[in-house]
C-alpha atoms as a PDB file:
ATOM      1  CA  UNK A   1     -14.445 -66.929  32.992  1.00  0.00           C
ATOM      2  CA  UNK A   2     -16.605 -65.144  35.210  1.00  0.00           C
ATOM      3  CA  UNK A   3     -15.031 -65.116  39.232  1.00  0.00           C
ATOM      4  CA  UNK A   4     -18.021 -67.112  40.606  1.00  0.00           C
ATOM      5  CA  UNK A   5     -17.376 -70.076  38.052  1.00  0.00           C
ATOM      6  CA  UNK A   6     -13.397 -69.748  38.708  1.00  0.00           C
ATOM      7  CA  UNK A   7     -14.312 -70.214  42.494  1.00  0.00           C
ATOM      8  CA  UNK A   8     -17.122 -73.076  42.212  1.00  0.00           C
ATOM      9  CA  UNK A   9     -14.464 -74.805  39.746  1.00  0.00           C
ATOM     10  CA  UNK A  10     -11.620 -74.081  42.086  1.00  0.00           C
ATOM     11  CA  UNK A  11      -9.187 -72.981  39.803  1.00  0.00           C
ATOM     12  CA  UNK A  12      -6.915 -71.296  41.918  1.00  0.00           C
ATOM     13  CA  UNK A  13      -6.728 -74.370  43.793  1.00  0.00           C
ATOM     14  CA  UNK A  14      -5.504 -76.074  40.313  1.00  0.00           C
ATOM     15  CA  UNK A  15      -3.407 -73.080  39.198  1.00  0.00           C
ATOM     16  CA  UNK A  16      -1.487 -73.624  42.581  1.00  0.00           C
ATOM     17  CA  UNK A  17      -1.001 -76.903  42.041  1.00  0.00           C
ATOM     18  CA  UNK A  18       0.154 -76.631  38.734  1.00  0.00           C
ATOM     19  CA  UNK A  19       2.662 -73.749  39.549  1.00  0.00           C
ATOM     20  CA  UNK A  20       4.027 -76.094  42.378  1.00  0.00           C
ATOM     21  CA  UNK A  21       5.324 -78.777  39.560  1.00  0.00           C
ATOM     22  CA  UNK A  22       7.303 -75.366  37.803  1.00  0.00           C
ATOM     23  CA  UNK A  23      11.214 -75.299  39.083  1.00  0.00           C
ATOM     24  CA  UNK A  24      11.207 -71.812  37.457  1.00  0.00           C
ATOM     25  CA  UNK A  25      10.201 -68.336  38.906  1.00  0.00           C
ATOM     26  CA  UNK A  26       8.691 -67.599  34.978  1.00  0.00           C
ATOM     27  CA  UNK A  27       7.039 -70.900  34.796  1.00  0.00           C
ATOM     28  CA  UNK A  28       5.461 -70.972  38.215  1.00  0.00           C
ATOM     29  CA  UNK A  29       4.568 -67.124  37.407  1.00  0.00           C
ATOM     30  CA  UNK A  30       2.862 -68.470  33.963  1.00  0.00           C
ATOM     31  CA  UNK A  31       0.966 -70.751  35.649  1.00  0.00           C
ATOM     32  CA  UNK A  32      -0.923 -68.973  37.995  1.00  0.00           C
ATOM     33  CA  UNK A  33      -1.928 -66.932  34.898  1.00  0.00           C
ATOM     34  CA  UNK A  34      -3.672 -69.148  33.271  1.00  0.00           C
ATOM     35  CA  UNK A  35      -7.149 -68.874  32.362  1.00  0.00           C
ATOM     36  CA  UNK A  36      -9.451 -71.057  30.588  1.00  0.00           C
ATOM     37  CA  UNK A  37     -10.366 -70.612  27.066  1.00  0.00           C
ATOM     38  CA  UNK A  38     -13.693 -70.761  25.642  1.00  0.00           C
ATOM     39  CA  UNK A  39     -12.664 -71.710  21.672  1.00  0.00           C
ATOM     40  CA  UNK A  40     -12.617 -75.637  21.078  1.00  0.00           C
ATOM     41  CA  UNK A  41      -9.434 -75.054  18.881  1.00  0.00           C
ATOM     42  CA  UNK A  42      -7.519 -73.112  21.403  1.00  0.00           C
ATOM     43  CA  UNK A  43      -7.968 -75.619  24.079  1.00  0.00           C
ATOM     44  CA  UNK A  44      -7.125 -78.699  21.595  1.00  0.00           C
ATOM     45  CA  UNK A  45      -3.739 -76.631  20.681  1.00  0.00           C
ATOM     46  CA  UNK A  46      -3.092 -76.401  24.284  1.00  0.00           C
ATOM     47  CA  UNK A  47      -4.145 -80.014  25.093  1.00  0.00           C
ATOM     48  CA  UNK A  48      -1.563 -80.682  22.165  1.00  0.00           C
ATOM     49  CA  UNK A  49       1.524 -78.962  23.977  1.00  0.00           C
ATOM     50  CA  UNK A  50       0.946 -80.423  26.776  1.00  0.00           C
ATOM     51  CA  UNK A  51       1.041 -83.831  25.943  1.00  0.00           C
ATOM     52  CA  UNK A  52       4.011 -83.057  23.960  1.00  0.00           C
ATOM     53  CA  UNK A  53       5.700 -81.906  27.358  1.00  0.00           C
ATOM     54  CA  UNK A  54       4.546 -84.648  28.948  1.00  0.00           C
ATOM     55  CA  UNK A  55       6.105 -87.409  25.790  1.00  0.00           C
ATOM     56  CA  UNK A  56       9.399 -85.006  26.150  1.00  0.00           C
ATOM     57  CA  UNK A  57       9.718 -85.433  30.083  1.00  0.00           C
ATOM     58  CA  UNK A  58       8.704 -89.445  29.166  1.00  0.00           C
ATOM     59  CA  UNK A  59      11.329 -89.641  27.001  1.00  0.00           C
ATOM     60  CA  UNK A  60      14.212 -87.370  27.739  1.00  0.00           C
ATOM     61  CA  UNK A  61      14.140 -87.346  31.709  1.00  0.00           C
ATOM     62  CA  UNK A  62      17.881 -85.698  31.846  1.00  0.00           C
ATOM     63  CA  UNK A  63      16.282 -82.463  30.533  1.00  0.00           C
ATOM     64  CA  UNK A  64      16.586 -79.132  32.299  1.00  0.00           C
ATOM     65  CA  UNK A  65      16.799 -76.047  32.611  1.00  0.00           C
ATOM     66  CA  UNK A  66      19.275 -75.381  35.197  1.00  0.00           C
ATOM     67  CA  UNK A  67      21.008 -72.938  35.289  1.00  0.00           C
ATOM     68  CA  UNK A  68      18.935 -70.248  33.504  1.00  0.00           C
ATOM     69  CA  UNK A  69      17.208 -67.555  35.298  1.00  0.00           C
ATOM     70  CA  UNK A  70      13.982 -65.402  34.728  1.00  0.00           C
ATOM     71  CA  UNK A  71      15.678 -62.961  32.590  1.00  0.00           C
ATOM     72  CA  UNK A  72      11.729 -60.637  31.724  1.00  0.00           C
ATOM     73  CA  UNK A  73      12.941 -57.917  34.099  1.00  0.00           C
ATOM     74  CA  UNK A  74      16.476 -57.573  32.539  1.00  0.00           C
ATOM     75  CA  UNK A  75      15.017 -57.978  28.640  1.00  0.00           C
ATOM     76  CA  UNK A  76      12.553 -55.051  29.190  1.00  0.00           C
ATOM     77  CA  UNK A  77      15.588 -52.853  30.782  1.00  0.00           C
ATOM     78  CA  UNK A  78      17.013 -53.296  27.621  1.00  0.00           C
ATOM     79  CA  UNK A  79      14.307 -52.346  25.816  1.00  0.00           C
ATOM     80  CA  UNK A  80      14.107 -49.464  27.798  1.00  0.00           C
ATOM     81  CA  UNK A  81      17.003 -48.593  26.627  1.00  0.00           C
ATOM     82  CA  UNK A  82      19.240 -49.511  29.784  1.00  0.00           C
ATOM     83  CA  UNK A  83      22.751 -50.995  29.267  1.00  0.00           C
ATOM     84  CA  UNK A  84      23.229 -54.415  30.825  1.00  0.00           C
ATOM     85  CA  UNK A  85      26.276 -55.878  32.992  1.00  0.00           C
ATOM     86  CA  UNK A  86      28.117 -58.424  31.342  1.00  0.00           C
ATOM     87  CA  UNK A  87      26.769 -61.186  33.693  1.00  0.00           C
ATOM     88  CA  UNK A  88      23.514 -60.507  33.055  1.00  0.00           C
ATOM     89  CA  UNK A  89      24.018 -60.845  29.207  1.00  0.00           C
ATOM     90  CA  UNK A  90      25.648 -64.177  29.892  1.00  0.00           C
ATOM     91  CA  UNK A  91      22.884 -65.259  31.984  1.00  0.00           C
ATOM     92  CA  UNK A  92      20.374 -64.204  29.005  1.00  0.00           C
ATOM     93  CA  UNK A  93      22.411 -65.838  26.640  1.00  0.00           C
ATOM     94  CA  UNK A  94      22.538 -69.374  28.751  1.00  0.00           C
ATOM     95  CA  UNK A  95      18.568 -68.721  29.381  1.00  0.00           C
ATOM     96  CA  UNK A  96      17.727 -68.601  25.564  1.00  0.00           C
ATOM     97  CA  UNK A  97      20.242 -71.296  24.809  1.00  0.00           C
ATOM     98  CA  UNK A  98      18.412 -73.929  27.046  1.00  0.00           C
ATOM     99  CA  UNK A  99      15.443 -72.657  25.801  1.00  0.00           C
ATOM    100  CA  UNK A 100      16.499 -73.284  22.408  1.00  0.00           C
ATOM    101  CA  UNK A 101      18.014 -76.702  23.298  1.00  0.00           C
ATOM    102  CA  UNK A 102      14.392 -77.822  24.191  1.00  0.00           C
ATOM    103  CA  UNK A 103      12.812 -76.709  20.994  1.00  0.00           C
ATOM    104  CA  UNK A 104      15.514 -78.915  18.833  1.00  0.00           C
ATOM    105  CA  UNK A 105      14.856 -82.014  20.860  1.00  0.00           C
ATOM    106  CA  UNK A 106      13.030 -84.768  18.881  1.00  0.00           C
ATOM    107  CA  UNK A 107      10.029 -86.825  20.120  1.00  0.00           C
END
């Protein structure tokens, strides 16, 4: 999307409002990222997730991801080569296992 169309559509205004809902540094980050797509399919698969979100925070509305952390900068240390802290292998480990916990929850 071309910046004139972004600005007459007022997507950053949207962006920002959607990155306002996130309670995560990576989410809010992912947000403000976003850009339209132009392929039919892409934007059904995306209308898709997000209505399963929305069915998951319907039905489960004790989920969350407390606790976890934005863990990017430390994961790319690592594959830089750097050693991690303890700690900060904990708090990866807690990260992915919430993560995880979402994907085995039923709708």
């Amino acid at each position: 999307m071309n910046p004139k169309s972004a600005q007459t559509l007022e997507l950053p205004k949207i962006l920002n409002r959607l990155a306002s809902y996130a309670a995560f540094s990576a989410s809010k980050a992912l947000a403000l990222e976003l850009e339209p797509t132009p392929y039919l399919d892409e934007a059904q698969d995306r209308q898709k997730e997000t209505a399963e979100a929305r069915r998951l925070l319907a039905s489960h509305d004790h989920i969350t991801i407390g606790g976890s952390r934005d863990v990017r900068s430390d994961v790319m240390a690592a594959e830089r080569g750097v050693l991690l802290e303890p700690q900060t292998l904990l708090d990866i480990r807690y990260t992915l296992r919430q993560a995880t916990t979402l994907s085995l929850i039923h709708i």
